[in-house]
PDB file of N, CA and C in Angstrom:
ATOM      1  N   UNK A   1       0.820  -1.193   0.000  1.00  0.00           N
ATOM      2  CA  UNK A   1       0.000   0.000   0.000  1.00  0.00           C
ATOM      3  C   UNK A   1       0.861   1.252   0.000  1.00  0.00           C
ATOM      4  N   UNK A   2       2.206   0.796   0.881  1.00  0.00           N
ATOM      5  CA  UNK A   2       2.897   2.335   0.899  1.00  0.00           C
ATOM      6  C   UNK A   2       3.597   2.633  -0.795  1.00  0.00           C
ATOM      7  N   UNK A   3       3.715   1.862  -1.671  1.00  0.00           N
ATOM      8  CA  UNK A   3       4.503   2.139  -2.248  1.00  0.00           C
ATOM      9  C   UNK A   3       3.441   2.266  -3.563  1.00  0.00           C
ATOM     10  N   UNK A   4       2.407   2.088  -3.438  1.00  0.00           N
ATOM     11  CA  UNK A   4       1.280   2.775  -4.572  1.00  0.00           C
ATOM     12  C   UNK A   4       1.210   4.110  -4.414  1.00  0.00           C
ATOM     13  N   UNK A   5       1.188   4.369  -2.651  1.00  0.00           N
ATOM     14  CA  UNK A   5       0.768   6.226  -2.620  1.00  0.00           C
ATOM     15  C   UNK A   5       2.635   6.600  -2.976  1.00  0.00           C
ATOM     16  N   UNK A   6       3.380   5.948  -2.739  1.00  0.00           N
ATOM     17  CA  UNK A   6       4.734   7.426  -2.856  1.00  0.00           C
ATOM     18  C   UNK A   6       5.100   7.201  -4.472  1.00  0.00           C
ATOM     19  N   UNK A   7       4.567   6.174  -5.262  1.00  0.00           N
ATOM     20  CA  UNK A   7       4.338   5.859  -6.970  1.00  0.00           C
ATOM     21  C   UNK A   7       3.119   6.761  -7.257  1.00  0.00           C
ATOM     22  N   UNK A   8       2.686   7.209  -6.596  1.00  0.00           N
ATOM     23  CA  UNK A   8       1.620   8.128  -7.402  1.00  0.00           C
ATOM     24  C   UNK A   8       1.835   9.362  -6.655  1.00  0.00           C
ATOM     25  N   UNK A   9       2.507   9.813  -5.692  1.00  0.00           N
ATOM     26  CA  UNK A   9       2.660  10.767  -5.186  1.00  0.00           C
ATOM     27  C   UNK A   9       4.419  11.375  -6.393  1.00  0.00           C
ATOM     28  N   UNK A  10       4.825  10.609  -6.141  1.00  0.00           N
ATOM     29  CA  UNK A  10       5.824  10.542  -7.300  1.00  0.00           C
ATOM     30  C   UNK A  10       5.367  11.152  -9.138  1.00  0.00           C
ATOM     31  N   UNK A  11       4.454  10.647  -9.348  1.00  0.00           N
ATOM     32  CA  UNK A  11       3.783  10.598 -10.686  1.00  0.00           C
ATOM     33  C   UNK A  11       3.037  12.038 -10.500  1.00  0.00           C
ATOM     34  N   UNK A  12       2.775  12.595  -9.608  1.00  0.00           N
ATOM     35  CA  UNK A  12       1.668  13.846  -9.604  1.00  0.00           C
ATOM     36  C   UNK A  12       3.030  15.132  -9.172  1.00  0.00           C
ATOM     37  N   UNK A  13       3.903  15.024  -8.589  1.00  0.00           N
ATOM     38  CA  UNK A  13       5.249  15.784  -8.530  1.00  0.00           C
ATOM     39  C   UNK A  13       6.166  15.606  -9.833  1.00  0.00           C
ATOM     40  N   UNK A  14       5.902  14.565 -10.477  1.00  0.00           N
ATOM     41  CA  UNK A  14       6.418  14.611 -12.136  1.00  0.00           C
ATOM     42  C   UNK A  14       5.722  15.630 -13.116  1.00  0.00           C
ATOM     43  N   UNK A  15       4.126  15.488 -12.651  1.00  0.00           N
ATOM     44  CA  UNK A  15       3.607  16.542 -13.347  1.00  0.00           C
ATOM     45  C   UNK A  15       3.185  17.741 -13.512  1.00  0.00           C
ATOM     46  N   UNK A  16       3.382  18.109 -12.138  1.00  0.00           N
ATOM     47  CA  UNK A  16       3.342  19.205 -11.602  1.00  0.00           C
ATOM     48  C   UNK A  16       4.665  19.630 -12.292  1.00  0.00           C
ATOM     49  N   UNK A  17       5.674  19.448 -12.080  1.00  0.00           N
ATOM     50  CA  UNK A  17       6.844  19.680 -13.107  1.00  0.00           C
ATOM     51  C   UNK A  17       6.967  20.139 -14.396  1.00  0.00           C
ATOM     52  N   UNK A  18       6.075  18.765 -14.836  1.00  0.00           N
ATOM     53  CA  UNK A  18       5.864  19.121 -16.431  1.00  0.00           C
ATOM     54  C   UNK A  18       5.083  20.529 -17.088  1.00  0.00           C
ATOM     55  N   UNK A  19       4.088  20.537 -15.598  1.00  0.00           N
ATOM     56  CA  UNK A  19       2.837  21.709 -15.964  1.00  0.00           C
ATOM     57  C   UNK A  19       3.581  23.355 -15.618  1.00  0.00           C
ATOM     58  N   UNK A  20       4.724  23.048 -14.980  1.00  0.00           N
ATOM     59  CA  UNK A  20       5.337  24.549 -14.699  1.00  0.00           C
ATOM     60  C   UNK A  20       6.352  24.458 -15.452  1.00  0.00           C
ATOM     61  N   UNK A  21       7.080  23.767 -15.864  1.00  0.00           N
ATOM     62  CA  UNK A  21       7.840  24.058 -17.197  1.00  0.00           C
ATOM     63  C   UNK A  21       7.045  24.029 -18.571  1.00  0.00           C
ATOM     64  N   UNK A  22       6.012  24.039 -18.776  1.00  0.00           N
ATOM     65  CA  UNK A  22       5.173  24.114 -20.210  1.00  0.00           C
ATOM     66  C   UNK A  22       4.544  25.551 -19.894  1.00  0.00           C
ATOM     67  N   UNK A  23       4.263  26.409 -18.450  1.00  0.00           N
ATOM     68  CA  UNK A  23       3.725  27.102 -18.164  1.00  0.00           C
ATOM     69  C   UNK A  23       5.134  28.544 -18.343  1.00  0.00           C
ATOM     70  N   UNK A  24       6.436  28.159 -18.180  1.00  0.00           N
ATOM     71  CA  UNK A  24       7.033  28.746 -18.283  1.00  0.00           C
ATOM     72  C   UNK A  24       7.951  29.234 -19.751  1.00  0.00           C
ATOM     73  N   UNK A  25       7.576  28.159 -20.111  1.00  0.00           N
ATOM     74  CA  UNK A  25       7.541  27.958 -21.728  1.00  0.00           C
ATOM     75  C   UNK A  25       6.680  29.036 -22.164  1.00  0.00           C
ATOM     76  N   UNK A  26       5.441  28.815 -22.241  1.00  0.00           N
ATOM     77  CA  UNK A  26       4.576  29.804 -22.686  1.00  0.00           C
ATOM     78  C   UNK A  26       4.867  31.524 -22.087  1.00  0.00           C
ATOM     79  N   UNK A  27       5.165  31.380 -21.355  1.00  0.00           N
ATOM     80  CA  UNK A  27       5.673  32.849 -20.813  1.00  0.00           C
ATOM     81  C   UNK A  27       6.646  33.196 -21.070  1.00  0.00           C
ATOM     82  N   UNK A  28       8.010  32.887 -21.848  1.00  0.00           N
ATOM     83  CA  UNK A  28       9.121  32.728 -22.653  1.00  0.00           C
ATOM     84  C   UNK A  28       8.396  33.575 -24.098  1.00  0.00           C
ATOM     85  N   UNK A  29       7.486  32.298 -24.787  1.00  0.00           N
ATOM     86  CA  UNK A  29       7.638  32.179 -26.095  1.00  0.00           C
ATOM     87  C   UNK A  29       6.587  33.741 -26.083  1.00  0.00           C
ATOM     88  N   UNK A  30       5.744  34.211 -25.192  1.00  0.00           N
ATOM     89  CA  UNK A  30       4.946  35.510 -24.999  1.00  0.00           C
ATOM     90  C   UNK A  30       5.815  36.639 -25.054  1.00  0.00           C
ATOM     91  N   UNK A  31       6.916  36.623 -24.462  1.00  0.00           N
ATOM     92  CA  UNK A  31       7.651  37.562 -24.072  1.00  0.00           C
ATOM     93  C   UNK A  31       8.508  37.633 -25.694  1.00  0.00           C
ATOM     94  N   UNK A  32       9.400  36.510 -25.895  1.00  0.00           N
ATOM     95  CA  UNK A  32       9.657  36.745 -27.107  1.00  0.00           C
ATOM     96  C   UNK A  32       8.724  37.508 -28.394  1.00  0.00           C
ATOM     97  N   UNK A  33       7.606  37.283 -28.572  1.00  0.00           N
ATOM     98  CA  UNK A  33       6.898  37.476 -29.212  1.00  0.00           C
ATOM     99  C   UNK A  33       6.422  39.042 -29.401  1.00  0.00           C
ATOM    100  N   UNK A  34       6.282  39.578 -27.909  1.00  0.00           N
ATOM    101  CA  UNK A  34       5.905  40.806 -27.724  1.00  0.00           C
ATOM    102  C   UNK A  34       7.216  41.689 -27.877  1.00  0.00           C
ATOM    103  N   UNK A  35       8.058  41.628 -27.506  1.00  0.00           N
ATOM    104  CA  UNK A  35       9.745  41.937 -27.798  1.00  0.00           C
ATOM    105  C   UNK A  35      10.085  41.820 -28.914  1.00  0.00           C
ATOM    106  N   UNK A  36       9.487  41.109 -30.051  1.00  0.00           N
ATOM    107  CA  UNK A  36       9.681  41.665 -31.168  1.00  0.00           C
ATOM    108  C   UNK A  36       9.061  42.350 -31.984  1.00  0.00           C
ATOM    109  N   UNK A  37       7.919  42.364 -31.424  1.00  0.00           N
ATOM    110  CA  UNK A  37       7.068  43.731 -31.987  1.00  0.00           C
ATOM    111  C   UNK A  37       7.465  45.373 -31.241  1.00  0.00           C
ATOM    112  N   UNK A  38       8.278  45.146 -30.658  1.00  0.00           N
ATOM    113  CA  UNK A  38       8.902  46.532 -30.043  1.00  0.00           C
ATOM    114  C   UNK A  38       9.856  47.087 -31.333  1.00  0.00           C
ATOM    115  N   UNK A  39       9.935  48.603 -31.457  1.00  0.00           N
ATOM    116  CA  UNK A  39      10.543  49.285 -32.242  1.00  0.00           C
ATOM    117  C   UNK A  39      12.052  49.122 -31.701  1.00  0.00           C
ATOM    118  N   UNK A  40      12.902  48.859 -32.599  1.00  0.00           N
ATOM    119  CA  UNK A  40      14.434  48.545 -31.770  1.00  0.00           C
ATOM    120  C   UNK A  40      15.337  49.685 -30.991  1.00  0.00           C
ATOM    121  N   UNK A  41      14.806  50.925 -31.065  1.00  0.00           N
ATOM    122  CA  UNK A  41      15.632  52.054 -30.762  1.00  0.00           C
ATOM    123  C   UNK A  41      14.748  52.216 -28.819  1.00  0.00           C
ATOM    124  N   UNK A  42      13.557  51.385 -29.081  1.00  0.00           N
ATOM    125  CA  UNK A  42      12.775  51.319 -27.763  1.00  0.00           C
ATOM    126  C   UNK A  42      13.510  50.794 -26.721  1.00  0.00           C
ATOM    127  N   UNK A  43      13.592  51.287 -25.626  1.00  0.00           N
ATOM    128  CA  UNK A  43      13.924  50.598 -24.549  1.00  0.00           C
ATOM    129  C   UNK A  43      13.059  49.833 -23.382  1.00  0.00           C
ATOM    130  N   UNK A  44      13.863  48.646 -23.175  1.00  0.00           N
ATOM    131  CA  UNK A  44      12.991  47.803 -21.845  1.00  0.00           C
ATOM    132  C   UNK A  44      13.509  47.524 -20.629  1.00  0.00           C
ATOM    133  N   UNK A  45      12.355  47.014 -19.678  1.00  0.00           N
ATOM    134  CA  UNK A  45      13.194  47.049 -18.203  1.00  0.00           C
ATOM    135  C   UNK A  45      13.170  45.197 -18.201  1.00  0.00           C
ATOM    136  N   UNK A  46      14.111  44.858 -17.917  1.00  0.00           N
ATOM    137  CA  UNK A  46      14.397  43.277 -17.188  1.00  0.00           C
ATOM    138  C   UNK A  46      15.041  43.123 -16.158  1.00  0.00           C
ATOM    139  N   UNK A  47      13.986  42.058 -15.873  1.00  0.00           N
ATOM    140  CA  UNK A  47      14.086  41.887 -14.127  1.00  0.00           C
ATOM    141  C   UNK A  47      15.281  40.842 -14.100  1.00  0.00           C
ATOM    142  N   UNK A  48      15.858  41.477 -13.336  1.00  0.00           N
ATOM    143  CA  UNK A  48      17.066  40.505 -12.768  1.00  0.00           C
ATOM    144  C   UNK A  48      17.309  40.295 -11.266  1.00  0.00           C
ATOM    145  N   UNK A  49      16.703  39.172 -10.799  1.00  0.00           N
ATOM    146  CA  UNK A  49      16.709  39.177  -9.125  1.00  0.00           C
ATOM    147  C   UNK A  49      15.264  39.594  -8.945  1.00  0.00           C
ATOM    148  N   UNK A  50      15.121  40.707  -7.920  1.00  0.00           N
ATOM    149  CA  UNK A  50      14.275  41.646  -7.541  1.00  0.00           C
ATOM    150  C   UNK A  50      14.339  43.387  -7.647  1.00  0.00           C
ATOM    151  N   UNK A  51      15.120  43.134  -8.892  1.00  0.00           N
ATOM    152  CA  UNK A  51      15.153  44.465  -9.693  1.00  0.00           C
ATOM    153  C   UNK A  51      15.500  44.519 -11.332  1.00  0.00           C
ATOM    154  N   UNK A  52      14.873  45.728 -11.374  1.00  0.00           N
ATOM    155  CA  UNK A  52      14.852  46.080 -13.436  1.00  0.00           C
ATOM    156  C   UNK A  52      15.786  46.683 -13.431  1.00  0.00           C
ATOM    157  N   UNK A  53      16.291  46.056 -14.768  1.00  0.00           N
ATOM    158  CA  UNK A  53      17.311  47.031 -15.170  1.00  0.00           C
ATOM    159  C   UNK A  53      16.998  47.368 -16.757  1.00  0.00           C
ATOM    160  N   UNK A  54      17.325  48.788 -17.111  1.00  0.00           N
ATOM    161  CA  UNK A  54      16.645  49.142 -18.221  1.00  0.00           C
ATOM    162  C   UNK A  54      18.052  48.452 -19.323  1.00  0.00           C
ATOM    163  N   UNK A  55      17.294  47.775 -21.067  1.00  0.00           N
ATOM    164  CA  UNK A  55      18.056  47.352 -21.773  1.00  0.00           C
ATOM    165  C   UNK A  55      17.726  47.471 -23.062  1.00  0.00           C
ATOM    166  N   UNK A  56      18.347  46.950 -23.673  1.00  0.00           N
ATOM    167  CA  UNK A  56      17.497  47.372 -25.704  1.00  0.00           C
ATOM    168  C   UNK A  56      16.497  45.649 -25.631  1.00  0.00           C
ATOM    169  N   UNK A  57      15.712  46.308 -26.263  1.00  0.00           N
ATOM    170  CA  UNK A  57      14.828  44.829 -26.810  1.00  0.00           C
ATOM    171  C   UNK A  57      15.881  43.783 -26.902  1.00  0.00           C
ATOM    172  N   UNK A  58      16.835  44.143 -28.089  1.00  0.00           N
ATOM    173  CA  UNK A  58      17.244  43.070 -28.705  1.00  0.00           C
ATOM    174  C   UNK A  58      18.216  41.775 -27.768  1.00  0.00           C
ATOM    175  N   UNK A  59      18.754  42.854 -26.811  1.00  0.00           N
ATOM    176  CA  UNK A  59      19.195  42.015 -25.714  1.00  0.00           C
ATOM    177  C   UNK A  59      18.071  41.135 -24.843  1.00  0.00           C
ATOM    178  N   UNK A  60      17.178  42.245 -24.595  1.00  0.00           N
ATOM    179  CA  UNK A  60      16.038  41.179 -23.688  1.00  0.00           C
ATOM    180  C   UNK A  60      15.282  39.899 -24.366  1.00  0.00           C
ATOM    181  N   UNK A  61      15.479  39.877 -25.669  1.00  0.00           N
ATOM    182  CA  UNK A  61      14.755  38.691 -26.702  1.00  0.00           C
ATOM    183  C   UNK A  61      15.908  37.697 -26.154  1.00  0.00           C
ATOM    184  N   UNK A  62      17.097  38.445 -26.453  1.00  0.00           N
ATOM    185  CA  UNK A  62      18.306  37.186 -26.551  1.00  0.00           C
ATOM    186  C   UNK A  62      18.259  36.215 -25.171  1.00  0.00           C
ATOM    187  N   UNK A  63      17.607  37.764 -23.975  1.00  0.00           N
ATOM    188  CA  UNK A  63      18.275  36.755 -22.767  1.00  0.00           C
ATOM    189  C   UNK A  63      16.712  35.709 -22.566  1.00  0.00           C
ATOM    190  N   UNK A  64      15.836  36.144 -22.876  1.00  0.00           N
ATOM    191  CA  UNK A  64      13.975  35.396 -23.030  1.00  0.00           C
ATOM    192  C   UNK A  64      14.282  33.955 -24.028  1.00  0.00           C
ATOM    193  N   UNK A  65      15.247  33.966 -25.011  1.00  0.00           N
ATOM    194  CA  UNK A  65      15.027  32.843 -26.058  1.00  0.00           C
ATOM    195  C   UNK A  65      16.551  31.904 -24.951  1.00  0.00           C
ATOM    196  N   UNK A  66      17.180  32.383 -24.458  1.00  0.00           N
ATOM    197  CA  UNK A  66      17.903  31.545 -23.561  1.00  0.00           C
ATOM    198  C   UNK A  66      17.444  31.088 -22.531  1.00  0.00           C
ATOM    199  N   UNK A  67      16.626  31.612 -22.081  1.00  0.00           N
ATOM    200  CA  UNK A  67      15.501  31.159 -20.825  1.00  0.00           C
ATOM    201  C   UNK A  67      14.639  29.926 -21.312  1.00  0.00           C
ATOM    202  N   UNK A  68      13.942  30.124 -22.804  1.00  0.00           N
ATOM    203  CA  UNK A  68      13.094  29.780 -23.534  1.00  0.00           C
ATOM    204  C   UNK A  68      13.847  27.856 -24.114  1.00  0.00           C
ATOM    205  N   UNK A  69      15.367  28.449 -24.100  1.00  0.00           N
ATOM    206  CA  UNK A  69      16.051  26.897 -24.016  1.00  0.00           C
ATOM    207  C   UNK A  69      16.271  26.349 -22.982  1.00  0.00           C
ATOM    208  N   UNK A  70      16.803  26.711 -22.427  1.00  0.00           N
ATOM    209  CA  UNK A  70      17.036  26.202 -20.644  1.00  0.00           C
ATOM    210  C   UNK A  70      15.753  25.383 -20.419  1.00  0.00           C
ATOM    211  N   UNK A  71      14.586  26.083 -20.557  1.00  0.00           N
ATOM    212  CA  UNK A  71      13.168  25.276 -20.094  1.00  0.00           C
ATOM    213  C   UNK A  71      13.277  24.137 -20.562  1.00  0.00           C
ATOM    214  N   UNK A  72      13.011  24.195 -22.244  1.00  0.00           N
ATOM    215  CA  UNK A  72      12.927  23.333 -23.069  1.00  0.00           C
ATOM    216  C   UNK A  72      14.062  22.010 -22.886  1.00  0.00           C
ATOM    217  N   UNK A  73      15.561  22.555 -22.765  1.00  0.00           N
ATOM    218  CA  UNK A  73      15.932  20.896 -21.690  1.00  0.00           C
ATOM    219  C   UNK A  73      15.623  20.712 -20.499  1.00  0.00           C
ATOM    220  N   UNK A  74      15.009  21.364 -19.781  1.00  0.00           N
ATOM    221  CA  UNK A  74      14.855  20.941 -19.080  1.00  0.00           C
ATOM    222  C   UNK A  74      13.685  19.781 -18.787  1.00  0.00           C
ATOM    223  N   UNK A  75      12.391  20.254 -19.461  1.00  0.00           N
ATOM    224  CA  UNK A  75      11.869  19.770 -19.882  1.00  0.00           C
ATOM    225  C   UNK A  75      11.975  17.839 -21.197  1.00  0.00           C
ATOM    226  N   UNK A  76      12.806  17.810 -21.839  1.00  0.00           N
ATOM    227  CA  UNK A  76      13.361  17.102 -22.579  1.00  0.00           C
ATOM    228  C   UNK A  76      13.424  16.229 -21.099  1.00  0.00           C
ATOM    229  N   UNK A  77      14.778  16.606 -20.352  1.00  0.00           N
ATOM    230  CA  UNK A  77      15.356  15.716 -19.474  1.00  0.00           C
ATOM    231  C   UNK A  77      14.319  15.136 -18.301  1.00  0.00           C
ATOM    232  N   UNK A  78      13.028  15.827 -17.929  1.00  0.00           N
ATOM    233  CA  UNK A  78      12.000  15.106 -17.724  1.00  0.00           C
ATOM    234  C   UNK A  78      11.412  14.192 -17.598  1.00  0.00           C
ATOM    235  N   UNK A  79      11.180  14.166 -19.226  1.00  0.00           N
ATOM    236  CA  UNK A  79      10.429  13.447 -19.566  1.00  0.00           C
ATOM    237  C   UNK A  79      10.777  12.178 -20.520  1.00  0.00           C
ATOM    238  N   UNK A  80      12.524  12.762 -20.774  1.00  0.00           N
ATOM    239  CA  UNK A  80      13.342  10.923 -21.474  1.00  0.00           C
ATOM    240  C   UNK A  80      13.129  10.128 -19.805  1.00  0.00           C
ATOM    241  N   UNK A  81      13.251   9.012 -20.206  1.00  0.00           N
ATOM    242  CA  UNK A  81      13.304   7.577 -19.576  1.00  0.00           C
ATOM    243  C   UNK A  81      14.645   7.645 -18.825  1.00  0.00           C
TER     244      UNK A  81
END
């Protein structure tokens, strides 16, 4: 009996996983998206820590699509066997 609940307690902390890295994904691929509809001479604030620091779009896409990979293995490594 104990080892059905910590196999499914196991299985629901796998997905909870899965559901905040697909959730963070989407908030990546948003940010990218909206960052490139910015005019390039525009400036933006990114949060680093618990503070903004002001930067050009083109940097904040770069550091959002590196975030946007990081997830994505992380994710990968997940969910291989």
């Amino acid at each position: 009996m104990a080892a059905s609940t910590s196999a499914s307690s196991t299985s629901n902390a796998a997905a909870d996983s899965t559901h905040h890295l697909m959730k963070q994904m989407r908030s990546h691929e948003i940010a990218i998206v909206e960052l490139n509809n910015l005019s390039s001479s525009r400036a933006v604030y990114q949060k680093n820590g618990n503070i903004f620091f002001r930067t050009t779009a083109q940097k904040a896409t770069a550091f959002e699509q590196r975030q946007l990979d990081a997830t994505k293995a992380k994710l990968r490594q997940l969910n291989s066997p």
